[in-house]
Protein backbone atom coordinates (compact mmCIF):
# COMPACT_ATOMS: atom_id res chain seq x y z
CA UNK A 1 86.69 97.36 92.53
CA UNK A 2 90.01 98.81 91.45
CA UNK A 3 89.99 99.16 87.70
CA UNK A 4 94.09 98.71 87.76
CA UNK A 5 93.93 95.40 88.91
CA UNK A 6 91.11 94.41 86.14
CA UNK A 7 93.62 95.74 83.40
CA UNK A 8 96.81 93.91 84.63
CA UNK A 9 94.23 90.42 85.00
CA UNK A 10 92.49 90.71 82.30
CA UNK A 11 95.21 91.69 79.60
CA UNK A 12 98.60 90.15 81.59
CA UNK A 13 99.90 93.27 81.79
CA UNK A 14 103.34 92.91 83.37
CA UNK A 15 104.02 96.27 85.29
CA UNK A 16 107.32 94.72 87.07
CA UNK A 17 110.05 97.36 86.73
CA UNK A 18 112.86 97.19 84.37
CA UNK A 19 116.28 96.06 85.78
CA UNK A 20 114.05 95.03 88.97
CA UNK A 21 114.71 91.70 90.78
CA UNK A 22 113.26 89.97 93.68
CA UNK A 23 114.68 89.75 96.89
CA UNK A 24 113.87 87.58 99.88
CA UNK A 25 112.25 89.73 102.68
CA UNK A 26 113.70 88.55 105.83
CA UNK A 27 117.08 89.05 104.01
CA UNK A 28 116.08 93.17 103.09
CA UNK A 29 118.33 94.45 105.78
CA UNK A 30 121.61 93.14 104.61
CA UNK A 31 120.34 93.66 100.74
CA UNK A 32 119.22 96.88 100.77
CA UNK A 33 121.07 100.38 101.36
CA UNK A 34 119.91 103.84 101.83
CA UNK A 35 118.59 105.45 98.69
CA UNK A 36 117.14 101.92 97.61
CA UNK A 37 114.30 102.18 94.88
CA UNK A 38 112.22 99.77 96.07
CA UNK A 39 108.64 97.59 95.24
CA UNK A 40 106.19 95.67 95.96
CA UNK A 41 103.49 93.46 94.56
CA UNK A 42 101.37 90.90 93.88
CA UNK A 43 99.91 88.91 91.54
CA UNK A 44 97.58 90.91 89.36
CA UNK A 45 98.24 94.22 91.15
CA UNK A 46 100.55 97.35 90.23
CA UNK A 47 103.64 97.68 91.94
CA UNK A 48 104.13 100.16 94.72
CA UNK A 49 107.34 102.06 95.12
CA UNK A 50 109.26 103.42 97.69
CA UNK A 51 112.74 104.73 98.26
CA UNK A 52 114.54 102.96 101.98
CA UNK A 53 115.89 105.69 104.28
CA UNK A 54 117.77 103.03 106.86
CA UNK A 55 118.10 99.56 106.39
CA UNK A 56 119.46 99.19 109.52
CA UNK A 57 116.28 101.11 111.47
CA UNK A 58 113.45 98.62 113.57
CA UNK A 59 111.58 97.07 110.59
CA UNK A 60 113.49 99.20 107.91
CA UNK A 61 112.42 102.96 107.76
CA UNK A 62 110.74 103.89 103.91
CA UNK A 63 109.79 106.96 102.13
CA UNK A 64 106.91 106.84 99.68
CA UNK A 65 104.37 108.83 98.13
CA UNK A 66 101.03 107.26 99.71
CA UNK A 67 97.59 107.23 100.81
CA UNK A 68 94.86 105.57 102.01
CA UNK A 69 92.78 107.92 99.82
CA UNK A 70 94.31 108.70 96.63
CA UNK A 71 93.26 112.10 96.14
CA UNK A 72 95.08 112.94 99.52
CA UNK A 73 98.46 110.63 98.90
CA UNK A 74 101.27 112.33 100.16
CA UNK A 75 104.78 111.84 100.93
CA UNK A 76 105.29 110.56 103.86
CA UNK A 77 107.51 107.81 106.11
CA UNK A 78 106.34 103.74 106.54
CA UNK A 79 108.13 100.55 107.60
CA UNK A 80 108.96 97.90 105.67
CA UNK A 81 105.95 95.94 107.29
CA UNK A 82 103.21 98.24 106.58
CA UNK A 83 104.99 98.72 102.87
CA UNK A 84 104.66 95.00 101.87
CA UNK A 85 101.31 95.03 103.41
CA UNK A 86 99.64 97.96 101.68
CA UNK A 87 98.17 99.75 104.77
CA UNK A 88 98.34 99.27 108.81
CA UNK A 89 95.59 97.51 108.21
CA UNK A 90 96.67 94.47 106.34
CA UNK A 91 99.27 93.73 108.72
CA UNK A 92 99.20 89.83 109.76
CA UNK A 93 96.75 89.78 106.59
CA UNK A 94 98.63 90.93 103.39
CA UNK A 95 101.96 90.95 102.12
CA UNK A 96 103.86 91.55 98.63
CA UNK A 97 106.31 90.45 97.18
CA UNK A 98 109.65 92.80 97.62
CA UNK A 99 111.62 93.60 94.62
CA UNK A 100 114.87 95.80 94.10
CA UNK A 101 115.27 98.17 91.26
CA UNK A 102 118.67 98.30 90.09
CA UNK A 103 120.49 101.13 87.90
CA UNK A 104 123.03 101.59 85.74
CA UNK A 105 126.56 103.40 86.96
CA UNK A 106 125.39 103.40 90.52
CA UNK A 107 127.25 104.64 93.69
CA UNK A 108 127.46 105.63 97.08
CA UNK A 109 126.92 109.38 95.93
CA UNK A 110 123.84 108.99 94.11
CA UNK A 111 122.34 106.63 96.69
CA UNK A 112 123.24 109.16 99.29
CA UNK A 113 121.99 112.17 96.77
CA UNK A 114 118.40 109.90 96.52
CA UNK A 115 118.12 109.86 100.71
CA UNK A 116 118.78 113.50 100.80
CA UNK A 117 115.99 114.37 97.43
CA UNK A 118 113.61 111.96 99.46
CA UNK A 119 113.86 113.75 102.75
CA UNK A 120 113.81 117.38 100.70
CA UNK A 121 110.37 116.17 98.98
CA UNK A 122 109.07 115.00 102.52
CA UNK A 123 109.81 118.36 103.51
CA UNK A 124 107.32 119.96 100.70
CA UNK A 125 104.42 117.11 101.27
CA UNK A 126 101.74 119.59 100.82
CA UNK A 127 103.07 120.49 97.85
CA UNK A 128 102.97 116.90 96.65
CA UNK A 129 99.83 115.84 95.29
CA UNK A 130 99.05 112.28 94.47
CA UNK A 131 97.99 111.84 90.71
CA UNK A 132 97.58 108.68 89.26
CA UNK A 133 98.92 109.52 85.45
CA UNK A 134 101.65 112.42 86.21
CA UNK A 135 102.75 112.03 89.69
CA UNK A 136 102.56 108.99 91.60
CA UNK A 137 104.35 106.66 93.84
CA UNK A 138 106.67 105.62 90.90
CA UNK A 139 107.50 108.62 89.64
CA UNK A 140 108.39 109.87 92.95
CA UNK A 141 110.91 106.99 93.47
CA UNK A 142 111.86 107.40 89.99
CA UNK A 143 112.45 111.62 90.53
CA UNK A 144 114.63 110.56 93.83
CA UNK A 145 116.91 108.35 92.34
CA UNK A 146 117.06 110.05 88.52
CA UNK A 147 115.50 113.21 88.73
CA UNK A 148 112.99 112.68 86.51
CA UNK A 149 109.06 112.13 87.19
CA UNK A 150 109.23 109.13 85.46
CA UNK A 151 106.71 105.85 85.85
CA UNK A 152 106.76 102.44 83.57
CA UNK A 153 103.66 101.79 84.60
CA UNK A 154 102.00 104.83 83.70
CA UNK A 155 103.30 104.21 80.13
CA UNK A 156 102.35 100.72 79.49
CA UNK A 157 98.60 101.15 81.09
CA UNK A 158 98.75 104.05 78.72
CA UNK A 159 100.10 102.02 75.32
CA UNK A 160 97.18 99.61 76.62
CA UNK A 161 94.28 101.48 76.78
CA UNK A 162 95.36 103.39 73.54
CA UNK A 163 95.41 100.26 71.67
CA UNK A 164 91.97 98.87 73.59
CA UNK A 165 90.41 101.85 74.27
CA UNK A 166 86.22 100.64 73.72
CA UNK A 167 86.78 97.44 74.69
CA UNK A 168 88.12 98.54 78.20
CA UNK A 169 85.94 101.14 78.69
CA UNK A 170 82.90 99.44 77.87
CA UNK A 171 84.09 97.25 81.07
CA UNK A 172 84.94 100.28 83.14
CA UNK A 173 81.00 101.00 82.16
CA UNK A 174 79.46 97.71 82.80
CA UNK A 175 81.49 96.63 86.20
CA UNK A 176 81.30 98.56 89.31
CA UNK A 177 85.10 99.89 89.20
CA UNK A 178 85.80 102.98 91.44
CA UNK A 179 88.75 105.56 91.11
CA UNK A 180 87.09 107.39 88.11
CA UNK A 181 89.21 110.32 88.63
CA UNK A 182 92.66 108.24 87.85
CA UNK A 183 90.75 107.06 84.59
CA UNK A 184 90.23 110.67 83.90
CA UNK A 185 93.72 111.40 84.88
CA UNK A 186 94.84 108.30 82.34
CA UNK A 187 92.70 109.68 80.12
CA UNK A 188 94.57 113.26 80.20
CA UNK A 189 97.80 111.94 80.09
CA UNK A 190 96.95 109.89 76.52
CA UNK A 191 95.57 112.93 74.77
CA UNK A 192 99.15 114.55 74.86
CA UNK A 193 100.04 111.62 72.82
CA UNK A 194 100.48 111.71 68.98
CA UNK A 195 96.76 110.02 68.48
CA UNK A 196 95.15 109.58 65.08
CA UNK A 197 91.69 112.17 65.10
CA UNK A 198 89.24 109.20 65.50
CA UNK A 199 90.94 107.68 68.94
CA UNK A 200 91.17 111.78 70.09
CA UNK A 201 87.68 111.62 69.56
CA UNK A 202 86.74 108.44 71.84
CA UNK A 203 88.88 109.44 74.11
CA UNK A 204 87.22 113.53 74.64
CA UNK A 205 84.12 111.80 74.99
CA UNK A 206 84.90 109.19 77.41
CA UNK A 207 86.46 111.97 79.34
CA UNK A 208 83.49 113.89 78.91
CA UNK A 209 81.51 110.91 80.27
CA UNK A 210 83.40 109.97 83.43
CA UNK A 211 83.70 113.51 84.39
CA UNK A 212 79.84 113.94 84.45
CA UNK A 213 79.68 110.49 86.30
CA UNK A 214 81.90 111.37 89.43
């Protein structure tokens, strides 16, 4: 199993983005606009971004930073279908709840300048790689919209697993959770935090200790 959705169960983590609201899906075409920062979710899961191209396209046209593998995510196009979903596969199966991410001093410019940074990153996919700490689908929203790599998420899973680090990897131990290389990647990302010497030290050798387990 996913180890994200054990975190956000287990702890009631709420990962629902600031200044974020939720809108009614079969009302998404007059509600949203090009340049929308967009997501998606469910109950106990993360929420998965996206930035809309054209509201007014079949089934609303979506850029996001995606894949079926994470390792291989990559920026790429997706309907508003597929988005709520989670994959082609989940259609008629799966859906999430939509929610709108609203900001501060917006306009038509900077929702056109988000449309044009989305399509310019689409453009450099292979250059794009999928990382669950440093560059994922929020941050790639986040960079369209603000210019900034920036992902909520990221930080609170991080504040969490600094303040429970054995407990929650004595779980990750005892469970059969997959994606060890995004704990890894978590892990990374926390150690260029201001950490007292003793959680540095747990948090080497758990790194040490997935690493060797992949």
């Amino acid at each position: 199993m996913d180890f994200l959705p054990v975190l956000v169960e287990k702890y009631n983590l709420d990962l629902q983005p600031s200044h974020s609201e939720r809108i009614d899906v079969q009302s998404a075409d007059t509600l949203l606009y090009p340049g929308a920062h967009i997501a998606a979710s469910i109950r106990h899961e993360h929420f998965h971004h996206g930035i809309v191209i054209d509201p007014a396209a079949p089934d609303i046209s979506i850029m996001h930073l995606w894949g079926r593998n994470k390792n291989v995510g990559r920026v790429q196009m997706t309907t508003m279908p597929i988005f709520l979903a989670g994959n082609v596969d989940n259609l008629g199966k799966k859906t999430r709840e939509l929610y709108l991410v609203n900001y501060d001093g917006d306009t038509y410019e900077k929702q056109k300048e988000t449309v044009k940074v989305a399509k310019e990153l689409l453009e450099k996919a292979d250059d794009i790689v999928y990382d669950l700490a440093t560059l994922n689908c929020e941050s790639f929203a986040c960079f369209c919209r603000t210019g900034r790599w920036d992902s909520e998420q990221v930080t609170k899973i991080k504040h969490l697993l600094k303040d429970k680090l054995q407990e929650i990897f004595q779980e990750v131990e005892d469970a059969n959770i997959k994606d060890g290389q995004g704990i890894i990647s978590l892990i990374n990302a926390i150690l260029t935090d201001v950490l007292s010497p003793t959680d540095k030290e747990v948090l080497v050798q758990l790194l040490e200790k997935y690493s060797s387990s992949l």
